[in-house]
PDB file of N, CA and C in Angstrom:
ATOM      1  N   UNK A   1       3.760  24.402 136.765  1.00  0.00           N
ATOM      2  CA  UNK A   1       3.011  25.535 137.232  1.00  0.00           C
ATOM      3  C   UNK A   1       2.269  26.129 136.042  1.00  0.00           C
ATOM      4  N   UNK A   2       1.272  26.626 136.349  1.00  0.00           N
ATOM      5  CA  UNK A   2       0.300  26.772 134.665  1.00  0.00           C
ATOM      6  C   UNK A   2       0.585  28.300 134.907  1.00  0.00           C
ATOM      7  N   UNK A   3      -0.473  29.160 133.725  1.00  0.00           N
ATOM      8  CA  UNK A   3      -0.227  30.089 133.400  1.00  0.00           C
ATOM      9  C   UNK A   3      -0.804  31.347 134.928  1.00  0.00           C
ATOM     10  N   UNK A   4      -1.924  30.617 135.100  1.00  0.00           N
ATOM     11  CA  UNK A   4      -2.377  31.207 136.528  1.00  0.00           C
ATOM     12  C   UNK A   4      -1.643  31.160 137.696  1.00  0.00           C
ATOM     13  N   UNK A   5      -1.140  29.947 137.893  1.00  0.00           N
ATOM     14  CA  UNK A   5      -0.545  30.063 139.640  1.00  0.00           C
ATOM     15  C   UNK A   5       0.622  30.706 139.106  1.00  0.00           C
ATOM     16  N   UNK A   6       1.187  31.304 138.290  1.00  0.00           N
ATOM     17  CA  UNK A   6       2.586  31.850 138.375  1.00  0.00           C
ATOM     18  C   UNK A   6       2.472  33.112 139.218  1.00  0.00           C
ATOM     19  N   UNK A   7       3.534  33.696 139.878  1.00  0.00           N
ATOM     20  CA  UNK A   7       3.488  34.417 141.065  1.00  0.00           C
ATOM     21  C   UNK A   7       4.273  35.925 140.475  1.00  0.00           C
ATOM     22  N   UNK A   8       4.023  37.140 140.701  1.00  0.00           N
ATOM     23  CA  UNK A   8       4.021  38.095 139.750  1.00  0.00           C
ATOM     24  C   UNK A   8       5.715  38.403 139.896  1.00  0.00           C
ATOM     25  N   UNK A   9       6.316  38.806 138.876  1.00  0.00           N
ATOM     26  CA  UNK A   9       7.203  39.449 138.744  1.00  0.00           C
ATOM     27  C   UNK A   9       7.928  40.631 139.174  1.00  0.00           C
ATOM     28  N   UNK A  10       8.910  40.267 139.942  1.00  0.00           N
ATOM     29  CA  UNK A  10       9.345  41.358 140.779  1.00  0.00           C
ATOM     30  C   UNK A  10      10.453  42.135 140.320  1.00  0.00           C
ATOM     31  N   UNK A  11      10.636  43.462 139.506  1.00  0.00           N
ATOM     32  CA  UNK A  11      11.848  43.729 139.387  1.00  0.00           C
ATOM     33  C   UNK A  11      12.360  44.884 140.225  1.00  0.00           C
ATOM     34  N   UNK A  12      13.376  44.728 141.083  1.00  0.00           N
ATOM     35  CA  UNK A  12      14.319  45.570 142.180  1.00  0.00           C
ATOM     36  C   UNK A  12      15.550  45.338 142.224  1.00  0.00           C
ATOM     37  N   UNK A  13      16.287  46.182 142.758  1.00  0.00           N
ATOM     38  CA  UNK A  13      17.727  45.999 142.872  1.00  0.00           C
ATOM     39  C   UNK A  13      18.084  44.572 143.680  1.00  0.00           C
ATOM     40  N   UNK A  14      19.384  44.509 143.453  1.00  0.00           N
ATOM     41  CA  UNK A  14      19.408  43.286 144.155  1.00  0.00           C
ATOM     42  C   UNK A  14      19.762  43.933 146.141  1.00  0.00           C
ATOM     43  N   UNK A  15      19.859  45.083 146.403  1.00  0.00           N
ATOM     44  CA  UNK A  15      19.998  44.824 147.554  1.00  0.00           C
ATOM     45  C   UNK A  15      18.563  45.510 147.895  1.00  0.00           C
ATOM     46  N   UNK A  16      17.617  45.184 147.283  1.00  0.00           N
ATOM     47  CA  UNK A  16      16.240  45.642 148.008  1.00  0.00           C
ATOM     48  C   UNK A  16      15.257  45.186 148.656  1.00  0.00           C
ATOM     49  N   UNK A  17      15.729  43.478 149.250  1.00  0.00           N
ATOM     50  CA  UNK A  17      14.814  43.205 150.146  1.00  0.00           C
ATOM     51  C   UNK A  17      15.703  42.093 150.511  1.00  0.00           C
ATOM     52  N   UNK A  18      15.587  42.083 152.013  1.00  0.00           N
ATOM     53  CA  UNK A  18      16.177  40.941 152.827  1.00  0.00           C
ATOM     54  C   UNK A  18      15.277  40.637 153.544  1.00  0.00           C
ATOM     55  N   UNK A  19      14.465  39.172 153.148  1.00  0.00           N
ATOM     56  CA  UNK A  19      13.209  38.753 153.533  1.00  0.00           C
ATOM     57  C   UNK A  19      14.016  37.886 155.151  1.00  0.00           C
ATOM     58  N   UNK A  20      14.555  37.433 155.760  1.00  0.00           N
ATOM     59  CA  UNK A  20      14.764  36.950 156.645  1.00  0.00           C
ATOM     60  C   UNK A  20      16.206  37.664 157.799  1.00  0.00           C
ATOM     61  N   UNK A  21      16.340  37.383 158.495  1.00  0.00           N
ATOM     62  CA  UNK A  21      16.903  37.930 159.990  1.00  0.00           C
ATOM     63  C   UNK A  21      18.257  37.453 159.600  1.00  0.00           C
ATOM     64  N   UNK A  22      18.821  36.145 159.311  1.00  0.00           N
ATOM     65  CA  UNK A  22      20.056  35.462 158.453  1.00  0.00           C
ATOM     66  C   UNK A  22      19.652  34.848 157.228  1.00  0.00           C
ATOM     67  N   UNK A  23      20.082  35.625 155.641  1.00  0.00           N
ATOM     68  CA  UNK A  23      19.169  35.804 154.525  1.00  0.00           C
ATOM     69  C   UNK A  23      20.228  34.287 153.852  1.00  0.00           C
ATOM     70  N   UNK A  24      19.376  33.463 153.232  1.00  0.00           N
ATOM     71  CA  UNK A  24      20.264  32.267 152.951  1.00  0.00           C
ATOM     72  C   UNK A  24      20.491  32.534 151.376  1.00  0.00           C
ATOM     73  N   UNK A  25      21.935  32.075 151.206  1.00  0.00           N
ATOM     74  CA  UNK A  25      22.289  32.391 150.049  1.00  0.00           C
ATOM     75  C   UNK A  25      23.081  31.818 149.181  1.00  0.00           C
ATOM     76  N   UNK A  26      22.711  31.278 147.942  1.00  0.00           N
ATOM     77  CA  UNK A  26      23.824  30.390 146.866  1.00  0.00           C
ATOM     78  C   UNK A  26      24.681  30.998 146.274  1.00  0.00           C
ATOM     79  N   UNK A  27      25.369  30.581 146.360  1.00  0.00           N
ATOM     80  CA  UNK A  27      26.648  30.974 145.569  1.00  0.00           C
ATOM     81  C   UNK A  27      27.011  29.960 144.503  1.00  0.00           C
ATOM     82  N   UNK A  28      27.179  30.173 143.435  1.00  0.00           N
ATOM     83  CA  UNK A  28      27.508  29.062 142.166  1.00  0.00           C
ATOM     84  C   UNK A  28      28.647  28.973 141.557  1.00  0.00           C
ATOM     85  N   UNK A  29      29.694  28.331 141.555  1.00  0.00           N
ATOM     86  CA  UNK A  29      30.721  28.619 140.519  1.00  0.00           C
ATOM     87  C   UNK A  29      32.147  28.252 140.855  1.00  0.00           C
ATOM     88  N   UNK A  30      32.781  28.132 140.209  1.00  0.00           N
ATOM     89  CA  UNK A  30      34.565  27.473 140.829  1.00  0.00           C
ATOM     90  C   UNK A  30      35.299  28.420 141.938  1.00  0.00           C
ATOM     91  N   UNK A  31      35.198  29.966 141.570  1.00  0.00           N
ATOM     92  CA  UNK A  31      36.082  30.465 142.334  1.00  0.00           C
ATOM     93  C   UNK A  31      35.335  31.327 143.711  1.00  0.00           C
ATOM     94  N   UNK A  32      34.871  30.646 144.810  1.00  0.00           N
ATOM     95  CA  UNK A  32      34.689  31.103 145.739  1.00  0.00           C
ATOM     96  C   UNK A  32      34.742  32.364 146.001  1.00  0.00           C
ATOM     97  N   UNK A  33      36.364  33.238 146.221  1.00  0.00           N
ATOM     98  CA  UNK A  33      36.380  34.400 146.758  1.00  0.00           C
ATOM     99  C   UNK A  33      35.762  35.696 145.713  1.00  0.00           C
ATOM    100  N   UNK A  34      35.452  35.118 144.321  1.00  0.00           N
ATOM    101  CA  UNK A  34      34.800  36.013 143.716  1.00  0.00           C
ATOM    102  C   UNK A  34      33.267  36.251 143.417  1.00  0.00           C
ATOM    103  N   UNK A  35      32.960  34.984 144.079  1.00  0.00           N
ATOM    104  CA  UNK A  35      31.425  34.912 144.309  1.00  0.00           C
ATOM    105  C   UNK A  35      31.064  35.771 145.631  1.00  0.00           C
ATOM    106  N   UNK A  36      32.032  35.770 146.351  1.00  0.00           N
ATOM    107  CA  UNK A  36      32.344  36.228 148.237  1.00  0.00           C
ATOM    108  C   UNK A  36      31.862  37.836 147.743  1.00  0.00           C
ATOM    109  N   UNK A  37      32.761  38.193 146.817  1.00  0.00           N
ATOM    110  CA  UNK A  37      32.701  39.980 146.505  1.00  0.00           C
ATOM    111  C   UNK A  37      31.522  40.462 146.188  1.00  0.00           C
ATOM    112  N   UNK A  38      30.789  39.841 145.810  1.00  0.00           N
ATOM    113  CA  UNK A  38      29.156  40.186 144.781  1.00  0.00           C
ATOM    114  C   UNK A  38      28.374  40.573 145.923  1.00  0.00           C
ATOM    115  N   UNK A  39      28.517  40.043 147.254  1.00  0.00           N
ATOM    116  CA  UNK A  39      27.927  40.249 147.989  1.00  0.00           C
ATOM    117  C   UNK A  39      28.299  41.821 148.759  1.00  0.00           C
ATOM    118  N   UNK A  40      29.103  42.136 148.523  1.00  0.00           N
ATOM    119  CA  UNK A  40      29.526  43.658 149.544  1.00  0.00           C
ATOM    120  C   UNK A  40      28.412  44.257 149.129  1.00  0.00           C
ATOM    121  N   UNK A  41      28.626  44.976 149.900  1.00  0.00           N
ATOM    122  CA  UNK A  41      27.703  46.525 149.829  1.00  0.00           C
ATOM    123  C   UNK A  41      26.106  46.009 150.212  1.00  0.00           C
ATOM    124  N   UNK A  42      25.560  44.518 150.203  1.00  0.00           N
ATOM    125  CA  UNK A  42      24.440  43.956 150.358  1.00  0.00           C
ATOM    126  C   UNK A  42      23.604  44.464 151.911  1.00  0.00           C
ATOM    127  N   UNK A  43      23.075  45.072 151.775  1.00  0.00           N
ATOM    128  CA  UNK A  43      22.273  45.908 153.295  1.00  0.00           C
ATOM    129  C   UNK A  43      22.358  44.700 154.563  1.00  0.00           C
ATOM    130  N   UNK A  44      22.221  45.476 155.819  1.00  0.00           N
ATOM    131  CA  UNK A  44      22.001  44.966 156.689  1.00  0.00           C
ATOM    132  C   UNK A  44      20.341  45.233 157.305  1.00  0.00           C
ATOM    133  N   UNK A  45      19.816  44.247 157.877  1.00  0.00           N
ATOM    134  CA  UNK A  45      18.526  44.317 158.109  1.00  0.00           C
ATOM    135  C   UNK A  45      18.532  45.309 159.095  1.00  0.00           C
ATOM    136  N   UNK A  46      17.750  46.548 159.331  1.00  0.00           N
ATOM    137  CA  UNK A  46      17.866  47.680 160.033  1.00  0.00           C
ATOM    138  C   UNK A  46      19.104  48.199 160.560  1.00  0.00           C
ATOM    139  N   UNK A  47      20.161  47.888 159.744  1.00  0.00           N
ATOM    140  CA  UNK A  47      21.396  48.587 159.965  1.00  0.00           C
ATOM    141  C   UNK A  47      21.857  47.884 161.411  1.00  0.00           C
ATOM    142  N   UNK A  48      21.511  46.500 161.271  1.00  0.00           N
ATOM    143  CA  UNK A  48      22.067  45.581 162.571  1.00  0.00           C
ATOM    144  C   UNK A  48      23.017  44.492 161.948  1.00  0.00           C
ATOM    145  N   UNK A  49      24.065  43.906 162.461  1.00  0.00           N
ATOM    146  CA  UNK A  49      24.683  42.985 161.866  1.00  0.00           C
ATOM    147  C   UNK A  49      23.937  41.861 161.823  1.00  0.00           C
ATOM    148  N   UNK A  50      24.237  40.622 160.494  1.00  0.00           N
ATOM    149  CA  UNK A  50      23.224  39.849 160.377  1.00  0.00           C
ATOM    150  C   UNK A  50      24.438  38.842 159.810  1.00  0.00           C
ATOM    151  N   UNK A  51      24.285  37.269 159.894  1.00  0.00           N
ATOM    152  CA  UNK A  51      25.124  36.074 159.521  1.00  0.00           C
ATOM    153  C   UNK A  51      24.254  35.711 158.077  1.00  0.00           C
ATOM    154  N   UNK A  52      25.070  35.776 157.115  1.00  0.00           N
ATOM    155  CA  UNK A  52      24.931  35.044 155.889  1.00  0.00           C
ATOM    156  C   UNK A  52      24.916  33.443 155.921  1.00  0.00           C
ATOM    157  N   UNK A  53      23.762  32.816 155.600  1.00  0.00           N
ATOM    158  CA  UNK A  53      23.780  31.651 155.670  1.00  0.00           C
ATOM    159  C   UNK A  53      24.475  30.932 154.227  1.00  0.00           C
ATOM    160  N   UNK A  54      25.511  30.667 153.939  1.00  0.00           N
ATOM    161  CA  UNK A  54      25.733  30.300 152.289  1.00  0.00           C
ATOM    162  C   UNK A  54      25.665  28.858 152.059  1.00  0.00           C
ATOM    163  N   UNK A  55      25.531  28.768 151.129  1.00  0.00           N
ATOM    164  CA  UNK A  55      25.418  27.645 150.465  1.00  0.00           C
ATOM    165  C   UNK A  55      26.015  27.625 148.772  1.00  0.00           C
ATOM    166  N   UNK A  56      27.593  26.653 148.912  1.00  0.00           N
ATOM    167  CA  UNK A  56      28.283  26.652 147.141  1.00  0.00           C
ATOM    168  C   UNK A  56      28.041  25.955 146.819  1.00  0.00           C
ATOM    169  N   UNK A  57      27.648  25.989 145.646  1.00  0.00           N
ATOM    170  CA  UNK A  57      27.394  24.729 144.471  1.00  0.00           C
ATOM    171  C   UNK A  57      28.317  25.064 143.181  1.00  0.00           C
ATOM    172  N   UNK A  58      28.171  23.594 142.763  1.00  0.00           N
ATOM    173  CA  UNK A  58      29.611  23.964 141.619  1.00  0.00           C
ATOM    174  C   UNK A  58      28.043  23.893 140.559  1.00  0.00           C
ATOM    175  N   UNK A  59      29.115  24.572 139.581  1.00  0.00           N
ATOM    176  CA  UNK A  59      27.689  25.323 138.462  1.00  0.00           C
ATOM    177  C   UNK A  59      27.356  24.095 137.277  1.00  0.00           C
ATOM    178  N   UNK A  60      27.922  22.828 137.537  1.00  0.00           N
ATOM    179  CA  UNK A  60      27.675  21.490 136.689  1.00  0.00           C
ATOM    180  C   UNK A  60      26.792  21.080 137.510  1.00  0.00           C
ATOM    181  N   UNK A  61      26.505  21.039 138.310  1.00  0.00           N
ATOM    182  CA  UNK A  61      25.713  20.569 139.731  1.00  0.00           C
ATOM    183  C   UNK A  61      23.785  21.143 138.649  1.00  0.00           C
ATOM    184  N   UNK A  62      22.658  20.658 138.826  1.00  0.00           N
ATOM    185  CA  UNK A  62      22.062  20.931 138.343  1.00  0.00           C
ATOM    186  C   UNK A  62      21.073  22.203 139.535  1.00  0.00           C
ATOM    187  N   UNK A  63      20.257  22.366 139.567  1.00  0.00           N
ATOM    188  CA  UNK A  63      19.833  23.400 140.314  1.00  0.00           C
ATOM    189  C   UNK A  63      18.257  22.955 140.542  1.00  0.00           C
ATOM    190  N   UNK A  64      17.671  21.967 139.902  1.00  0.00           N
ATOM    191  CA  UNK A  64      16.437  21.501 139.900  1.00  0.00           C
ATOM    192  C   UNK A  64      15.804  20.633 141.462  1.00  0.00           C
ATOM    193  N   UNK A  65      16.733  20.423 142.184  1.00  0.00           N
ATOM    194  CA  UNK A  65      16.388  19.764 143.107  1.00  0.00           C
ATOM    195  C   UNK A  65      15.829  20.242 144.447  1.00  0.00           C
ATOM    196  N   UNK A  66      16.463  21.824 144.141  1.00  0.00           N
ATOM    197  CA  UNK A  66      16.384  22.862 145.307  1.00  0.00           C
ATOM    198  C   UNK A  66      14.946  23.384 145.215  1.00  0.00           C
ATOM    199  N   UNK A  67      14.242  23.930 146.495  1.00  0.00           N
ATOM    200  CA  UNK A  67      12.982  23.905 146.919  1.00  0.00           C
ATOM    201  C   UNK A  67      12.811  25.133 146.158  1.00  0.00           C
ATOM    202  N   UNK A  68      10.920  25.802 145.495  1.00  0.00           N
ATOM    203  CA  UNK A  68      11.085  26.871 145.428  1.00  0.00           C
ATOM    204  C   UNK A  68      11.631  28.255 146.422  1.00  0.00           C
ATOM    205  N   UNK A  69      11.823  29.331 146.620  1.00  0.00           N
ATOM    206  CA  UNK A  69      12.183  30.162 147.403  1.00  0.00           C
ATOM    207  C   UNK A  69      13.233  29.885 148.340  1.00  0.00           C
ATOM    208  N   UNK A  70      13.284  29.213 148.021  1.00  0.00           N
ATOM    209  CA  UNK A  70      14.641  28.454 149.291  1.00  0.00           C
ATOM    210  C   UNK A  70      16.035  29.557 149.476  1.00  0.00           C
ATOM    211  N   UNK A  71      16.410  30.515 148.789  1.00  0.00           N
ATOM    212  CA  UNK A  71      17.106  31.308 148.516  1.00  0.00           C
ATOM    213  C   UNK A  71      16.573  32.692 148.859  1.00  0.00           C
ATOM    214  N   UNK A  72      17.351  33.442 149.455  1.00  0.00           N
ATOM    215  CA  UNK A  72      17.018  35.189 149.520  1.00  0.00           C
ATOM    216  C   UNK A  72      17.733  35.504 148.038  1.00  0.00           C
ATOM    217  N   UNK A  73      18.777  35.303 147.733  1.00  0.00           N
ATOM    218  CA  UNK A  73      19.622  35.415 146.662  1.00  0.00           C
ATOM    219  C   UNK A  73      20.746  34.063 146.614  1.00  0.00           C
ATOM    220  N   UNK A  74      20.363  34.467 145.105  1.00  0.00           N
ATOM    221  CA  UNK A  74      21.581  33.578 144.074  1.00  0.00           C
ATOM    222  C   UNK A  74      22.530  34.208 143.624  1.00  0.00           C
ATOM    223  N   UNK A  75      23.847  34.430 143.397  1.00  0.00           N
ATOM    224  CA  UNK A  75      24.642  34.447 142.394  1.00  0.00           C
ATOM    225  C   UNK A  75      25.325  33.420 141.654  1.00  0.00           C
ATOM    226  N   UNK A  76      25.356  33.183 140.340  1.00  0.00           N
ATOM    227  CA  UNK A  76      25.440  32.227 139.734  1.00  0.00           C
ATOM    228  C   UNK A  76      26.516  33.025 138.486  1.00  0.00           C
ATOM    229  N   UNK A  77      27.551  32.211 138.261  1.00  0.00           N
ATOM    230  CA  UNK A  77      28.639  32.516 136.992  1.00  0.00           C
ATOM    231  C   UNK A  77      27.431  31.687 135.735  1.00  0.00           C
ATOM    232  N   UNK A  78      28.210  32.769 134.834  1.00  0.00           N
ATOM    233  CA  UNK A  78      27.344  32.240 133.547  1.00  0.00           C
ATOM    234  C   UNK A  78      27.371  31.436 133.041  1.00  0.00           C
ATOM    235  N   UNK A  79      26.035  30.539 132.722  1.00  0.00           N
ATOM    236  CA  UNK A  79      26.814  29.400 132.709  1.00  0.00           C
ATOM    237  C   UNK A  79      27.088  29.125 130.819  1.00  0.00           C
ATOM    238  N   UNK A  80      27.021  27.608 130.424  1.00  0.00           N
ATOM    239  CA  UNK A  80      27.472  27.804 129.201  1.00  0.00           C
ATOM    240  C   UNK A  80      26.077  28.049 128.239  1.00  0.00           C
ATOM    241  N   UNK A  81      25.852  28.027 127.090  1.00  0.00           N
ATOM    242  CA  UNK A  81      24.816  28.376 126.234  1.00  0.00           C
ATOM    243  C   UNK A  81      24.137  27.044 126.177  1.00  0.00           C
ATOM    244  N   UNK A  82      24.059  26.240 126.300  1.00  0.00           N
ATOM    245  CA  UNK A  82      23.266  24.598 126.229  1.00  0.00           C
ATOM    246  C   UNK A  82      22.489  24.443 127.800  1.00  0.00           C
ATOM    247  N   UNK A  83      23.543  25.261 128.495  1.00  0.00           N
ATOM    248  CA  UNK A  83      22.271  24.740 129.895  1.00  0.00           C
ATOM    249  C   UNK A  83      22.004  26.117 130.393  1.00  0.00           C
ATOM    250  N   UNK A  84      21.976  27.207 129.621  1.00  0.00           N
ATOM    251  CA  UNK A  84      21.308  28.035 130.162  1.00  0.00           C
ATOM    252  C   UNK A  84      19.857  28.554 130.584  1.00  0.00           C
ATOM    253  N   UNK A  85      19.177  27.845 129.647  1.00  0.00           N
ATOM    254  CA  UNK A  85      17.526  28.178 130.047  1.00  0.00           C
ATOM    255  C   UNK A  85      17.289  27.343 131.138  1.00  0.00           C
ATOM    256  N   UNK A  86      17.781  26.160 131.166  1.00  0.00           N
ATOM    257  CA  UNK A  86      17.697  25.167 132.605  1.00  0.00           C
ATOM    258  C   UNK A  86      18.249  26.069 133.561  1.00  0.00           C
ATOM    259  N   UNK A  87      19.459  26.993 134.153  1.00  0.00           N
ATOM    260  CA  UNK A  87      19.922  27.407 135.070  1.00  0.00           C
ATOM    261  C   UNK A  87      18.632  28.693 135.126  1.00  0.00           C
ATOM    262  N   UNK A  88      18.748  29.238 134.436  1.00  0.00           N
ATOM    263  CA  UNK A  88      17.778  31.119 134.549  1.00  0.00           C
ATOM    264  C   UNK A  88      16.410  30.055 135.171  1.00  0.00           C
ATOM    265  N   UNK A  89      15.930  29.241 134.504  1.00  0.00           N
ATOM    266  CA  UNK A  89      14.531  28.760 135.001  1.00  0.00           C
ATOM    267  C   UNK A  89      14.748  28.302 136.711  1.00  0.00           C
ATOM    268  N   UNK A  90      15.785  27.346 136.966  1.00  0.00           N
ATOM    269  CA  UNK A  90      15.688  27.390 137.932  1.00  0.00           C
ATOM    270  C   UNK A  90      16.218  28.368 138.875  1.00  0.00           C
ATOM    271  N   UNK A  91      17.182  29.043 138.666  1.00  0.00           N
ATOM    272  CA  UNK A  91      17.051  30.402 139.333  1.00  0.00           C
ATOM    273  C   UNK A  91      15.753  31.191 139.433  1.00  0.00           C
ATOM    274  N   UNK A  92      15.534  31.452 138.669  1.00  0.00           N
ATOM    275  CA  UNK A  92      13.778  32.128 138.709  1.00  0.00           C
ATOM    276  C   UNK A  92      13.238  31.781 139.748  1.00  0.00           C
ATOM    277  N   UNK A  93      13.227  30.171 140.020  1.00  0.00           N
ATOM    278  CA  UNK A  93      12.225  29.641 140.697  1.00  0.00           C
ATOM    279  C   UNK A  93      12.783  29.351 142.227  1.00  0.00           C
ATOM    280  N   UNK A  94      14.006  29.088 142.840  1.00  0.00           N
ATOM    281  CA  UNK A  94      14.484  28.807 143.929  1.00  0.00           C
ATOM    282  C   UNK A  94      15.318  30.518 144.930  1.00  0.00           C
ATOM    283  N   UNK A  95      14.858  31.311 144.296  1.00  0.00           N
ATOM    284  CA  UNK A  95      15.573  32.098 144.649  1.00  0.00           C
ATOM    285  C   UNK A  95      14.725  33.670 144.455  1.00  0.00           C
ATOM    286  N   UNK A  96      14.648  34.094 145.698  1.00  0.00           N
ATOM    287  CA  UNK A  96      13.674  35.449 145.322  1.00  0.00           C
ATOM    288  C   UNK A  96      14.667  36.533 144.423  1.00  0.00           C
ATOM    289  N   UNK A  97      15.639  36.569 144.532  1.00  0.00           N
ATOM    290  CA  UNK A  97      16.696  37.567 143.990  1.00  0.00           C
ATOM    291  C   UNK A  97      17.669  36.822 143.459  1.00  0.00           C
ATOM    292  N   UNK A  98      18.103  37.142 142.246  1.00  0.00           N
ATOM    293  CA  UNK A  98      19.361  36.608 141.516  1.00  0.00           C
ATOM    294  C   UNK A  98      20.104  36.982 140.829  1.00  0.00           C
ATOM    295  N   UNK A  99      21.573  36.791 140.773  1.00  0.00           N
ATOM    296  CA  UNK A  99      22.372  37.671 139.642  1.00  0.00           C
ATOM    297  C   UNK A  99      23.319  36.565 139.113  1.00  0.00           C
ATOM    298  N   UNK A 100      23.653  36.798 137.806  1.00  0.00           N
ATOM    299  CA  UNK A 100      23.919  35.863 136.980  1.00  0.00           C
ATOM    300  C   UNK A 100      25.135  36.828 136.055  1.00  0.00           C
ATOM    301  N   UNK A 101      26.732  36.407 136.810  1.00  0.00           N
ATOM    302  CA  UNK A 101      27.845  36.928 136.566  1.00  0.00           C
ATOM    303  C   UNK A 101      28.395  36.674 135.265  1.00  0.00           C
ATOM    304  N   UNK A 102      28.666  37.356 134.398  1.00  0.00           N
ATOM    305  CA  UNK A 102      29.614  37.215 133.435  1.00  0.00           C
ATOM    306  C   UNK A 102      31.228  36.525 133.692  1.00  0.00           C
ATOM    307  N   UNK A 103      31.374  35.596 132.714  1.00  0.00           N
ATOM    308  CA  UNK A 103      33.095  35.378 133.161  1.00  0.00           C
ATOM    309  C   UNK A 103      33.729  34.725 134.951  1.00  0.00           C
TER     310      UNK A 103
END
């Protein structure tokens, strides 16, 4: 993607936009039920109940294969210092919203 088609930078909370009706969402990392928690408090689309579509990936798994936007949100455990610009880049790019957990 060159310097022009890049698409502008959005910075908001993470519960400030739920672009779809069931918002699809990655989850990254070994321990499931603590990836599960990141999500509370995450809005409901007009205060109606709504189904989380998820999707886990283990965080050795690379992230390059996944479509751009394909994601409402990511959460992703940190990963180690050698593949981190590979993970943030593709987070950037597959995921309108992302958070990237310590520990």
């Amino acid at each position: 993607m060159s310097q022009t088609q890049r698409r502008p930078l959005r910075i908001s909370p993470v519960t400030a936009y739920i672009g779809r009706k069931n918002p699809r969402i990655l989850l990254g990392g070994v321990h499931q039920p603590t990836l599960l928690r990141y999500l509370d408090g995450w809005p409901r689309k007009g205060g109606k109940a709504s189904a989380f579509l998820l999707q886990f990936v283990d965080t050795r798994q690379p992230l390059s294969g996944y479509a751009n936007d394909q994601f409402d949100l990511a959460v992703i455990h940190a990963p180690d210092a050698d593949s981190a610009p590979a993970v943030i880049r593709d987070l950037t790019r597959i995921a309108r919203q992302g958070l990237i957990t310590l520990g």
